[in-house]
PDB file of N, CA and C in Angstrom:
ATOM      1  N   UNK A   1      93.412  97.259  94.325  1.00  0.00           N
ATOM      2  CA  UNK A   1      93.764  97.993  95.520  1.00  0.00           C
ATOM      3  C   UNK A   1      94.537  97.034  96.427  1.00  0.00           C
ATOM      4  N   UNK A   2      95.543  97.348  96.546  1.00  0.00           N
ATOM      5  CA  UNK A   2      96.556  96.861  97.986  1.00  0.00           C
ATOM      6  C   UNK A   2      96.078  96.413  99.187  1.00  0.00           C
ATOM      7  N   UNK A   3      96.485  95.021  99.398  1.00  0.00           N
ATOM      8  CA  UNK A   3      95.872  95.001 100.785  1.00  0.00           C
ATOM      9  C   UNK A   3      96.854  95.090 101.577  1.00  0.00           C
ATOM     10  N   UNK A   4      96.861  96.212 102.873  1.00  0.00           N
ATOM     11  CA  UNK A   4      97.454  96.482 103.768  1.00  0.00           C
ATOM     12  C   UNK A   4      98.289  95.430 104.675  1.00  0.00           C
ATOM     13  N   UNK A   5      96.790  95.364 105.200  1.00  0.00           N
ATOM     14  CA  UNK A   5      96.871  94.798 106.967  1.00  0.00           C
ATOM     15  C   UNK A   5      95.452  94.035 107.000  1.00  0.00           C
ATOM     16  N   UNK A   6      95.408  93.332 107.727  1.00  0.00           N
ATOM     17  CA  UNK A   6      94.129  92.233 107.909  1.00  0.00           C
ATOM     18  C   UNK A   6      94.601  91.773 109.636  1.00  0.00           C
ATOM     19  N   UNK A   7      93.075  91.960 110.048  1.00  0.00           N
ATOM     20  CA  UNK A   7      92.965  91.985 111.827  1.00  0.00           C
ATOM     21  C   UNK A   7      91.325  91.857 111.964  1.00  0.00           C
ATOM     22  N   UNK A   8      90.788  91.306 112.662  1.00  0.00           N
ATOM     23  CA  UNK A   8      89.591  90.530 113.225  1.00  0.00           C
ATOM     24  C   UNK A   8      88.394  91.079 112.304  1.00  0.00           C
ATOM     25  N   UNK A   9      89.022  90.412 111.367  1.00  0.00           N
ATOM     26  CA  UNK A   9      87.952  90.300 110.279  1.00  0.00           C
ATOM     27  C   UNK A   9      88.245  91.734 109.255  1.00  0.00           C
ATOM     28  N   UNK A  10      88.900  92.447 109.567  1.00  0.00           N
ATOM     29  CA  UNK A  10      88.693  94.114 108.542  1.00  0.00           C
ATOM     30  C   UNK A  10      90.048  93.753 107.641  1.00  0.00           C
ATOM     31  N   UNK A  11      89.958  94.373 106.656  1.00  0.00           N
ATOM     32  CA  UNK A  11      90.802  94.411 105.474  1.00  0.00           C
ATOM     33  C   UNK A  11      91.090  95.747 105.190  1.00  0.00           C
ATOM     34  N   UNK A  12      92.354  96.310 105.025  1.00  0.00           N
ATOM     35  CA  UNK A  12      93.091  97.689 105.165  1.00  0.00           C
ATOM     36  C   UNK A  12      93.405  97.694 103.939  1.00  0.00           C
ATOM     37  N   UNK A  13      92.854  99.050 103.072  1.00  0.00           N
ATOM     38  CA  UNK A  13      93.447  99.026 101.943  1.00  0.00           C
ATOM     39  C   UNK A  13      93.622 100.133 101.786  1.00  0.00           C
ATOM     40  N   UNK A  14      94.402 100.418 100.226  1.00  0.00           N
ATOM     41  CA  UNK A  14      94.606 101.561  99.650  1.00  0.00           C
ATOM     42  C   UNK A  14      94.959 101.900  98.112  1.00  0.00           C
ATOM     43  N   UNK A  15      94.467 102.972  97.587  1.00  0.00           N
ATOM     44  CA  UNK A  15      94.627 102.801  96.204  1.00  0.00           C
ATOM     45  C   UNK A  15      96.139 103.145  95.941  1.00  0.00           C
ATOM     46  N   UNK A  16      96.675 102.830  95.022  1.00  0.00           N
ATOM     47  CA  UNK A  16      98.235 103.527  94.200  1.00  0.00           C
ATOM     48  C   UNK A  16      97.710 103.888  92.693  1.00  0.00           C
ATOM     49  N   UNK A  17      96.959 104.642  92.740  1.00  0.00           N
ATOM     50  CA  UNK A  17      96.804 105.900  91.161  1.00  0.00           C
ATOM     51  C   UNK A  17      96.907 106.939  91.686  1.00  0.00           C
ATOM     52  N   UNK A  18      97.717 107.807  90.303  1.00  0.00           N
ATOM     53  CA  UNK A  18      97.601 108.981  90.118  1.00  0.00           C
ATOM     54  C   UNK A  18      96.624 109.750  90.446  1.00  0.00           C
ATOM     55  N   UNK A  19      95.360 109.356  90.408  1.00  0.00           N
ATOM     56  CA  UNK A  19      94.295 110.198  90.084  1.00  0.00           C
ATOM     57  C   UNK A  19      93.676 110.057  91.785  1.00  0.00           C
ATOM     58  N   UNK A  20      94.145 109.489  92.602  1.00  0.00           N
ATOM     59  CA  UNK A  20      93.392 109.011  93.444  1.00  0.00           C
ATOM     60  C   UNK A  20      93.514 110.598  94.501  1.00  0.00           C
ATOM     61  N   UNK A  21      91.793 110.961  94.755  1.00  0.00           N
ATOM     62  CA  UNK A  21      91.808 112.164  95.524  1.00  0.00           C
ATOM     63  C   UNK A  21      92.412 112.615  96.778  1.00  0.00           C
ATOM     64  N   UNK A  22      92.961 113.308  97.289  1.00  0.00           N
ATOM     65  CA  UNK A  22      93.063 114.018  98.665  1.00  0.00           C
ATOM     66  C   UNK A  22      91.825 113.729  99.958  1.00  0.00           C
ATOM     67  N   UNK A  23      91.688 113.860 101.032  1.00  0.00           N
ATOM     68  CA  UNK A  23      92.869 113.708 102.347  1.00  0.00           C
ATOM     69  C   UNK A  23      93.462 112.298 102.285  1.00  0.00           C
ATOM     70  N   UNK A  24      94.579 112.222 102.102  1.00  0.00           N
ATOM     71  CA  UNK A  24      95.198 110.986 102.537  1.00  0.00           C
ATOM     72  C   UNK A  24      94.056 109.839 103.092  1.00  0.00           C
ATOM     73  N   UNK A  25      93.645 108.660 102.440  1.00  0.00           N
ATOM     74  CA  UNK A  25      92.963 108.135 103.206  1.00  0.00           C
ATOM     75  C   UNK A  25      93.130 106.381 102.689  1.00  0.00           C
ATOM     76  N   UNK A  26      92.925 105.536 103.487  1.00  0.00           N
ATOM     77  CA  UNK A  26      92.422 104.190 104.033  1.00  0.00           C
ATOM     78  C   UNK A  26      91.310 103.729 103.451  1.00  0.00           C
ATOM     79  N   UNK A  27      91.265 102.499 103.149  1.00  0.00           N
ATOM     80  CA  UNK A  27      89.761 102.163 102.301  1.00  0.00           C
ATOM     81  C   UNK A  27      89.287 100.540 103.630  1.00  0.00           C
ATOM     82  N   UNK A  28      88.828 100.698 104.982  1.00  0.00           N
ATOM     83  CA  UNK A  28      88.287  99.746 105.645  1.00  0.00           C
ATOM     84  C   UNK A  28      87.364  98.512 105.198  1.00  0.00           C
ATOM     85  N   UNK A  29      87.284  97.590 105.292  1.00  0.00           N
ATOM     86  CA  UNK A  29      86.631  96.589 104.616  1.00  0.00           C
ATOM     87  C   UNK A  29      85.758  95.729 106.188  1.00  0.00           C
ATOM     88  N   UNK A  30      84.762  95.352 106.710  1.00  0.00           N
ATOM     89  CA  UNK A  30      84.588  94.587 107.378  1.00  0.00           C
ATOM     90  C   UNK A  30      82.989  94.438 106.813  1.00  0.00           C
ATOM     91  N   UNK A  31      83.082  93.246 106.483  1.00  0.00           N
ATOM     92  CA  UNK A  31      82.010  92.104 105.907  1.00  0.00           C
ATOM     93  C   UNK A  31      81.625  92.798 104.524  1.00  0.00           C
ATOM     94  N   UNK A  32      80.510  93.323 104.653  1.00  0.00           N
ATOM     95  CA  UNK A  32      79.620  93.949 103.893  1.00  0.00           C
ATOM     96  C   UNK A  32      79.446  95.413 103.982  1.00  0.00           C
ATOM     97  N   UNK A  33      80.483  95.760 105.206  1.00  0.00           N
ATOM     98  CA  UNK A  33      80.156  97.151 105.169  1.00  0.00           C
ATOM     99  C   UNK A  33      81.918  97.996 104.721  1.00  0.00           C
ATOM    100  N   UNK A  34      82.080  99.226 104.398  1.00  0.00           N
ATOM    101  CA  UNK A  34      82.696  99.767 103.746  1.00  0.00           C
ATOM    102  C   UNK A  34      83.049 100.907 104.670  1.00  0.00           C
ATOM    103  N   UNK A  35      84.676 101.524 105.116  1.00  0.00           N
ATOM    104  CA  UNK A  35      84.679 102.984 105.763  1.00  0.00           C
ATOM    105  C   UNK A  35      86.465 103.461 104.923  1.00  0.00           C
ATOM    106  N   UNK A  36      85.726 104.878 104.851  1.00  0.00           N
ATOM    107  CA  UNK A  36      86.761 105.418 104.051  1.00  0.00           C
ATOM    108  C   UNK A  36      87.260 106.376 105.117  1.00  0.00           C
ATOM    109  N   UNK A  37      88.451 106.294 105.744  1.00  0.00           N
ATOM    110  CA  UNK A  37      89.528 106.810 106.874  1.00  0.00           C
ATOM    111  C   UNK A  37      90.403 107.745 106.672  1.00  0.00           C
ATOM    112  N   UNK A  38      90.336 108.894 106.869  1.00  0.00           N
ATOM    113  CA  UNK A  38      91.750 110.219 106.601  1.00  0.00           C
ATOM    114  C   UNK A  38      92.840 109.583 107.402  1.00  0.00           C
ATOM    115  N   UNK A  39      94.177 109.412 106.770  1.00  0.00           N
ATOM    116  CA  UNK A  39      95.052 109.063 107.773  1.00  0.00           C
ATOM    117  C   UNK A  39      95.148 109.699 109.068  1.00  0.00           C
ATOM    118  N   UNK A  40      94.883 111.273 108.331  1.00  0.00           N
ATOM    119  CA  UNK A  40      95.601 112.645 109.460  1.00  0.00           C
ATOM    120  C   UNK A  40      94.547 112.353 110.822  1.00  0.00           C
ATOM    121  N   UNK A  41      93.049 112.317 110.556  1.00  0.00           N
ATOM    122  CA  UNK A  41      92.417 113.009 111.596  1.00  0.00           C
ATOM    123  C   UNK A  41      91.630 111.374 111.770  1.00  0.00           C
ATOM    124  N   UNK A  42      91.938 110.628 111.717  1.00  0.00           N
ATOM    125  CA  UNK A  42      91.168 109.063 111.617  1.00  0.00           C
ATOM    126  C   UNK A  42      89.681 109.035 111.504  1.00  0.00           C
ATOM    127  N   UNK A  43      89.182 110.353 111.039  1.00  0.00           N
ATOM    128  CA  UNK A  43      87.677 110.236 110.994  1.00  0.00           C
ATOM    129  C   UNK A  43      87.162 109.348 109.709  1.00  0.00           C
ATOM    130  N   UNK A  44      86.024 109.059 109.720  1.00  0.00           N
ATOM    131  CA  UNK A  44      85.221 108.396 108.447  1.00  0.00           C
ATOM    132  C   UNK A  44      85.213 109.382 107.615  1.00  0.00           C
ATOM    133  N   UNK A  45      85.291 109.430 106.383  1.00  0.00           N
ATOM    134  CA  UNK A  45      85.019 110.293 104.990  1.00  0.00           C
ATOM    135  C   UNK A  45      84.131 110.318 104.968  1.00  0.00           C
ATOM    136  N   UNK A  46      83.909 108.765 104.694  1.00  0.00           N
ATOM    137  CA  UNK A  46      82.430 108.217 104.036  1.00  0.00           C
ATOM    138  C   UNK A  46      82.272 106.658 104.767  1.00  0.00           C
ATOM    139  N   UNK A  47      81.110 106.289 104.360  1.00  0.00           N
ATOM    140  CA  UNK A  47      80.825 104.526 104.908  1.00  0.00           C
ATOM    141  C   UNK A  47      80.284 104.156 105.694  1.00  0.00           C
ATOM    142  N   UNK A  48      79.887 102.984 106.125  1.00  0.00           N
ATOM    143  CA  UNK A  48      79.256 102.550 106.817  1.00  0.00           C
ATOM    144  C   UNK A  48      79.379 101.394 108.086  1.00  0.00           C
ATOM    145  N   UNK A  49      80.959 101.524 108.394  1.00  0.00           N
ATOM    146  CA  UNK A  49      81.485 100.669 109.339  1.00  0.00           C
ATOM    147  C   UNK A  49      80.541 101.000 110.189  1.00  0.00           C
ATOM    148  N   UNK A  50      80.426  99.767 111.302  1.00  0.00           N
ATOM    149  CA  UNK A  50      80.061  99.559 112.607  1.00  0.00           C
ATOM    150  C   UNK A  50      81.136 100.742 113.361  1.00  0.00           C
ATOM    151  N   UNK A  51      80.417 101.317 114.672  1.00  0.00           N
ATOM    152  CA  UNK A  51      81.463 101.871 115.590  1.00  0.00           C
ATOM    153  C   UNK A  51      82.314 100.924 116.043  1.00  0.00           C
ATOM    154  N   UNK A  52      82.406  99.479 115.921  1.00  0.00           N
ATOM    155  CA  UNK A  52      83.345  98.844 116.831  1.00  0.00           C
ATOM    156  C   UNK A  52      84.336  98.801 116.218  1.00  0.00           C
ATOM    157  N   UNK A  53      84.487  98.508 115.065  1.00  0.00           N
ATOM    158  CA  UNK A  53      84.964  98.007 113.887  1.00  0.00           C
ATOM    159  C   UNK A  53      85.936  99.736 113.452  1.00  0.00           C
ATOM    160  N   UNK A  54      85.671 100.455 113.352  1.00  0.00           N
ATOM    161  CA  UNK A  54      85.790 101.625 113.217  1.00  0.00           C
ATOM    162  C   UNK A  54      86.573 102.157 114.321  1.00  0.00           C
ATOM    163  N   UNK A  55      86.490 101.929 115.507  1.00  0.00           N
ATOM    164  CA  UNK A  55      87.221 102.313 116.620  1.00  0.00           C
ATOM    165  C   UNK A  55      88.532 101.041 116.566  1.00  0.00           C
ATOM    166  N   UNK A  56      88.684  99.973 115.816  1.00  0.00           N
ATOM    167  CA  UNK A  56      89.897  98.769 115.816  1.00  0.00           C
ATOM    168  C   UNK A  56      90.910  99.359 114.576  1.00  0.00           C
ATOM    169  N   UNK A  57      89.602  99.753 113.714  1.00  0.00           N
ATOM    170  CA  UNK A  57      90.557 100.692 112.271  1.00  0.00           C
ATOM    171  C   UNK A  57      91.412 102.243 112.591  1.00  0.00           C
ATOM    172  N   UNK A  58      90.891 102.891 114.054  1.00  0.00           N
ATOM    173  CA  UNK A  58      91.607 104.164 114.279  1.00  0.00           C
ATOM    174  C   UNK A  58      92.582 103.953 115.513  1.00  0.00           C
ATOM    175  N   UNK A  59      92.598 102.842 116.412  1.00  0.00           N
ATOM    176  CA  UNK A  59      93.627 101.815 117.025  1.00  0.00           C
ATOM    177  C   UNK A  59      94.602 101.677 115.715  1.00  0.00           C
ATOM    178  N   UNK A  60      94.357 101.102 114.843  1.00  0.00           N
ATOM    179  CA  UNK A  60      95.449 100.573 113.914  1.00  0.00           C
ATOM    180  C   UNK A  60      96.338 101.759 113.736  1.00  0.00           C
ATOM    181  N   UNK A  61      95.171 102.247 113.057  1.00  0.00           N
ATOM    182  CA  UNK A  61      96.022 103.838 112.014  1.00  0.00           C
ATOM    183  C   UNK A  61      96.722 104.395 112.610  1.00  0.00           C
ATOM    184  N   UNK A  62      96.272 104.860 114.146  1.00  0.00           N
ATOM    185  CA  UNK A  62      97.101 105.611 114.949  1.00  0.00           C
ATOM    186  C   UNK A  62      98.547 104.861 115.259  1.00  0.00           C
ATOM    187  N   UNK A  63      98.628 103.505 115.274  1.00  0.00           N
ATOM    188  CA  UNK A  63      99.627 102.991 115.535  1.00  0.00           C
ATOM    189  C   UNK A  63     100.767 103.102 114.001  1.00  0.00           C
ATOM    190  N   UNK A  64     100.138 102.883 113.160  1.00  0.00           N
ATOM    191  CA  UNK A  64     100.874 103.257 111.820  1.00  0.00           C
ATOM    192  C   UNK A  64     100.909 104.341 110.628  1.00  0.00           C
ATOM    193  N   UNK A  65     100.453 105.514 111.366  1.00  0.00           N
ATOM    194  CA  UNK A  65     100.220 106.639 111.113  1.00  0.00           C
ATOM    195  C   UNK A  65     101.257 107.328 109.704  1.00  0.00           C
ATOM    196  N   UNK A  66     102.805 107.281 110.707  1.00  0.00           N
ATOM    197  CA  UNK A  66     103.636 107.590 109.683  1.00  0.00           C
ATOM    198  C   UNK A  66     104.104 106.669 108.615  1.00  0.00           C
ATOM    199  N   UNK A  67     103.716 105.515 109.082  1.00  0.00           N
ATOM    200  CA  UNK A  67     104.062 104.080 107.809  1.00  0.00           C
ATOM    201  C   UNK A  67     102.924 104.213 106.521  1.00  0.00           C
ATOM    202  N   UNK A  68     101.635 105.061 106.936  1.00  0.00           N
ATOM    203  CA  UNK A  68     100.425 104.843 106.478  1.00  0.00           C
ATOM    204  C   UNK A  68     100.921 106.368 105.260  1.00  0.00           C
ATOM    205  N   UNK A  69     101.301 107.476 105.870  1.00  0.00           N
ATOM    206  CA  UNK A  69     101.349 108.472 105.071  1.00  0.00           C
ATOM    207  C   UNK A  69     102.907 108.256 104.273  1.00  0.00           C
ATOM    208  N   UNK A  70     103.752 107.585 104.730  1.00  0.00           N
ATOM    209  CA  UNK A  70     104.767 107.230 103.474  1.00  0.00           C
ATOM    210  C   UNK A  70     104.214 106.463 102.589  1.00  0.00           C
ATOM    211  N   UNK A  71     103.330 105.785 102.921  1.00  0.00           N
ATOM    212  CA  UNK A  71     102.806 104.664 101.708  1.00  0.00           C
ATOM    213  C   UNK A  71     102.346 105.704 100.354  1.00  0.00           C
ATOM    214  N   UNK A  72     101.266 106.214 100.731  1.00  0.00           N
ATOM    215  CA  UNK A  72     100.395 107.208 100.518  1.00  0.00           C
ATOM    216  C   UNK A  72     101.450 108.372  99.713  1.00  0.00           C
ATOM    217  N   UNK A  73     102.509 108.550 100.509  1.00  0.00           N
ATOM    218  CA  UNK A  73     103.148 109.629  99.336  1.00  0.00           C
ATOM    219  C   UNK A  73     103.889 109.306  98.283  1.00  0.00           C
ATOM    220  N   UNK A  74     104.743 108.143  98.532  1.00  0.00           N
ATOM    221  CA  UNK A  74     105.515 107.282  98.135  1.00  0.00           C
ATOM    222  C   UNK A  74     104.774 106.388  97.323  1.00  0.00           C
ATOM    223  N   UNK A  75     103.845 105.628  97.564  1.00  0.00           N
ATOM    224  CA  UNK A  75     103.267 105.238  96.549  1.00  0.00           C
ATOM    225  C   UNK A  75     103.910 103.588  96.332  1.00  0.00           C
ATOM    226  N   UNK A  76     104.829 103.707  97.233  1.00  0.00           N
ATOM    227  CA  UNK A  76     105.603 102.045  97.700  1.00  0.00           C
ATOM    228  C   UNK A  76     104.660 101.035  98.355  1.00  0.00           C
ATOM    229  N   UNK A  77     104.334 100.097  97.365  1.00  0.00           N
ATOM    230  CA  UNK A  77     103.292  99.182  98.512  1.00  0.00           C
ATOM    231  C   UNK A  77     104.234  98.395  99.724  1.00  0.00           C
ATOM    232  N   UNK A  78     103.768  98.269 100.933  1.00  0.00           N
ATOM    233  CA  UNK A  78     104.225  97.434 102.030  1.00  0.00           C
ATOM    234  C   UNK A  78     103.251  97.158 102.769  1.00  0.00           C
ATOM    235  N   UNK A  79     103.394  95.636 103.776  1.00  0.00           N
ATOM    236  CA  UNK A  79     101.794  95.582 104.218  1.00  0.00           C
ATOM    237  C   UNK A  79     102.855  95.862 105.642  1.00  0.00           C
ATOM    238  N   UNK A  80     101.695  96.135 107.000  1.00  0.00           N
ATOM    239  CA  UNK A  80     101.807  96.266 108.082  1.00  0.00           C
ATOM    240  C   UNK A  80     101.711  95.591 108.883  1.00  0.00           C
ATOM    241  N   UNK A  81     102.019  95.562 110.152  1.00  0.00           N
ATOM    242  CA  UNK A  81     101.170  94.098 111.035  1.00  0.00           C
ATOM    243  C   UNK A  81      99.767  94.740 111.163  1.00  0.00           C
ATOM    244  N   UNK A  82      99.077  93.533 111.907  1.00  0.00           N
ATOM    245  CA  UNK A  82      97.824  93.445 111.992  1.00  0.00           C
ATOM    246  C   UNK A  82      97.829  94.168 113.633  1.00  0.00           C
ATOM    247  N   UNK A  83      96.567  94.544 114.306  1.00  0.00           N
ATOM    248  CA  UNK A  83      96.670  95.198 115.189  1.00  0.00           C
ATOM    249  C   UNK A  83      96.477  93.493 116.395  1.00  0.00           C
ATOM    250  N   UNK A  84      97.173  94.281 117.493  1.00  0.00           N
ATOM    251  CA  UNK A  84      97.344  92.951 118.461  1.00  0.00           C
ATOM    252  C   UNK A  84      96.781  93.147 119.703  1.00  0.00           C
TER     253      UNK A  84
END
């Protein structure tokens, strides 16, 4: 899996397979814990991020929203900046 973007400690990823399911989504990484992100609506899928951590990952997304869903359709890896 692709790593995105990397910012105070979280790791932004995403798969590039075929098979990989619907809503558009983000794979969050911070420490030990795991949050799976819809691009569209920045909610959690699934996981277990911290709220802080989780509120820095929907700061990001929102800022790279449309960079996040060309990736995603396109299937072109590119990383992003980190959030500032």
């Amino acid at each position: 899996m692709p790593t995105i973007s990397r910012f105070y400690g979280l790791v932004i990823k995403m798969y590039f397979r075929q098979s990989e399911h619907n809503p558009p989504h983000i794979h969050a990484l911070y420490g030990e814990c795991l949050g799976v992100i819809d691009i569209q609506t920045l909610e959690m899928i699934e996981g277990d991020l911290p709220a802080k951590a989780l509120n820095l990952v929907r700061e990001w997304a929102e800022d790279h929203k449309l960079e996040l869903m060309d990736i995603w359709n396109t299937q072109i890896f590119r990383k992003l900046p980190p959030l500032e």
